[in-house]
Structure formats: structure tokens, C-alpha cells
Protein backbone atom coordinates (compact mmCIF):
# COMPACT_ATOMS: atom_id res chain seq x y z
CA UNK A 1 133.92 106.33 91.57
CA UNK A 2 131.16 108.11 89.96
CA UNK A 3 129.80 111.06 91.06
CA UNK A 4 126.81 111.06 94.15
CA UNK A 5 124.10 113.29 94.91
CA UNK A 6 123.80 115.06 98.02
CA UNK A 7 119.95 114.61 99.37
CA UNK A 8 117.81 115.87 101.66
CA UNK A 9 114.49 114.49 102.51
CA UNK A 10 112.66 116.77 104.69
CA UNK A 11 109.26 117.21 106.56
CA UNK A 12 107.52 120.11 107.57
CA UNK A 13 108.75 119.74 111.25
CA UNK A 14 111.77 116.77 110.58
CA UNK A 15 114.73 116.40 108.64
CA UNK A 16 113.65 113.17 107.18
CA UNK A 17 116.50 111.50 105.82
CA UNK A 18 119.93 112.90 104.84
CA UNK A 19 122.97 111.31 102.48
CA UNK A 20 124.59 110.61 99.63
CA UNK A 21 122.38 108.85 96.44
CA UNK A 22 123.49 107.82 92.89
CA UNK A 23 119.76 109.10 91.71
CA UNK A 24 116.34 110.02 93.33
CA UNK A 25 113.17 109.37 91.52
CA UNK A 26 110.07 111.22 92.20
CA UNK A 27 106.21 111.76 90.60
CA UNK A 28 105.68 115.63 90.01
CA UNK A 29 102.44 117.06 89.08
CA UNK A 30 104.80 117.59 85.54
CA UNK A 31 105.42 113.84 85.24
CA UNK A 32 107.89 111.17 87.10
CA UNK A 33 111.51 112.60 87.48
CA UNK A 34 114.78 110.90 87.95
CA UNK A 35 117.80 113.28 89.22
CA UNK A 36 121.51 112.02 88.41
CA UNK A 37 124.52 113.92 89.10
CA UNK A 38 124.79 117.05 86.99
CA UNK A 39 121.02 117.32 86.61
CA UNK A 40 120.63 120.76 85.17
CA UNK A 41 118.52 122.67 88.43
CA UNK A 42 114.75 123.03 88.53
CA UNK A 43 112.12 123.08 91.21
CA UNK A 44 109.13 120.46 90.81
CA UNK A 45 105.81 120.59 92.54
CA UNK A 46 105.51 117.15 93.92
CA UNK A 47 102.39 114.95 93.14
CA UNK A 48 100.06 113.75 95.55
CA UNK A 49 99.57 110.95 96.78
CA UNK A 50 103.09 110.29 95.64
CA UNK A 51 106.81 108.23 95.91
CA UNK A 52 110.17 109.65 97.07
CA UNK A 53 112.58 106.79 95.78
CA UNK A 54 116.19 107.59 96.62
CA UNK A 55 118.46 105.16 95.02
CA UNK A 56 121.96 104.89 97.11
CA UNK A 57 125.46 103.61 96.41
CA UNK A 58 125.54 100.05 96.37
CA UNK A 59 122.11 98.95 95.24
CA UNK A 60 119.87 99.73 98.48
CA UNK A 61 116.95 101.91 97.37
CA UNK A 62 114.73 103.79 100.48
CA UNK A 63 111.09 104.68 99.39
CA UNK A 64 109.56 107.08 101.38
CA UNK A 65 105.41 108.30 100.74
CA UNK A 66 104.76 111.92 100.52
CA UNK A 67 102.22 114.37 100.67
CA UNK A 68 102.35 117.34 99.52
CA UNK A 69 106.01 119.63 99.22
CA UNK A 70 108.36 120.53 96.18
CA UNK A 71 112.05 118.90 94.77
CA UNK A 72 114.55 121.37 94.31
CA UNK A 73 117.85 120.40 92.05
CA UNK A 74 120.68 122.44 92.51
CA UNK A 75 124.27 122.87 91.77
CA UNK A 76 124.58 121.39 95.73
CA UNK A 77 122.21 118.37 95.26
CA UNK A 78 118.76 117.27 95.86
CA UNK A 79 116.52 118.79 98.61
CA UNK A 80 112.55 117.02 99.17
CA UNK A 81 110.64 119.56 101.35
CA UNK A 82 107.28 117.86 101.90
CA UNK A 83 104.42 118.16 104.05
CA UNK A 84 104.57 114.65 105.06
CA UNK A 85 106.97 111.96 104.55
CA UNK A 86 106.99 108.45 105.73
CA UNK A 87 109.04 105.00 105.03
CA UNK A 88 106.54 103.75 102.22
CA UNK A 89 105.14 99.76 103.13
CA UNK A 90 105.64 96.64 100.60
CA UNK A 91 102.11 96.91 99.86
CA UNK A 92 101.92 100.83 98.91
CA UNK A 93 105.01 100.38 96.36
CA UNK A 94 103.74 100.27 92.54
């Protein structure tokens, strides 16, 4: 099986959510990112009002709203450090 991301989702007083992805997708004050295995590692300043969109094995895809925080890609995976993060609604996905 291909190789998985290790993410972390996290608020500024929660751990969020916590797993294993194939890619997460967010918007960064730099542009929209998408992280796959082997990403090389960078820290992003994430845009606000913005998307957390963690895509995991199998299909499912959890979209959470943020405000605020940075994305950090390391060598160990994915880490979302935000002020706020909530389950996103139908209505407030683009």
C-alpha cells in the first residue's frame, strides 16, 4: 500500500483530530497547498477565513474551518496548529 501521512489537527486548547491521511489540502496566505507523502518540509501561514481538507485512506475526506494557525510538513508528517478549528457545514464548503 502506498505510503500515508501522519496528521495532526490541532486547536489552541484541543487536539482536534489525529490519524493517518493519503493528502491534506489547505489555503495559505502563499496560495492553496496539497501535502502527499514525501512532501519536501515547510511551514505555511494559514489563510483566514480558511479550509483544512484532510483526505484519508479509502475515499472519506473530513473538512474542518479554521481561523487563524500555521501547517508544518515534516519528515514525521503533517501538524495544523490553529486558533480555531471546527467540522466545516455543507453549506460553508466551496
Amino acid at each position: 500500500m502506498a505510503e500515508q501521512l501522519n496528521v495532526q489537527l490541532v486547536a489552541v486548547e484541543e487536539k482536534v483530530w489525529s490519524g493517518k491521511a493519503d493528502m491534506v489540502m489547505a489555503r495559505t496566505t502563499e496560495g492553496e497547498l496539497g501535502v502527499l507523502p514525501g512532501h519536501a518540509p515547510m511551514l505555511g501561514q494559514l489563510a483566514e477565513p480558511g479550509q483544512v481538507r484532510i483526505k484519508l485512506p479509502g475515499g472519506e475526506q473530513l473538512t474542518y474551518d479554521v481561523a487563524g494557525g500555521f501547517l508544518s510538513v515534516s519528515d514525521r508528517g503533517v501538524t495544523v496548529l490553529a486558533e480555531n478549528a471546527t467540522p466545516a457545514t455543507a453549506a460553508s464548503g466551496n
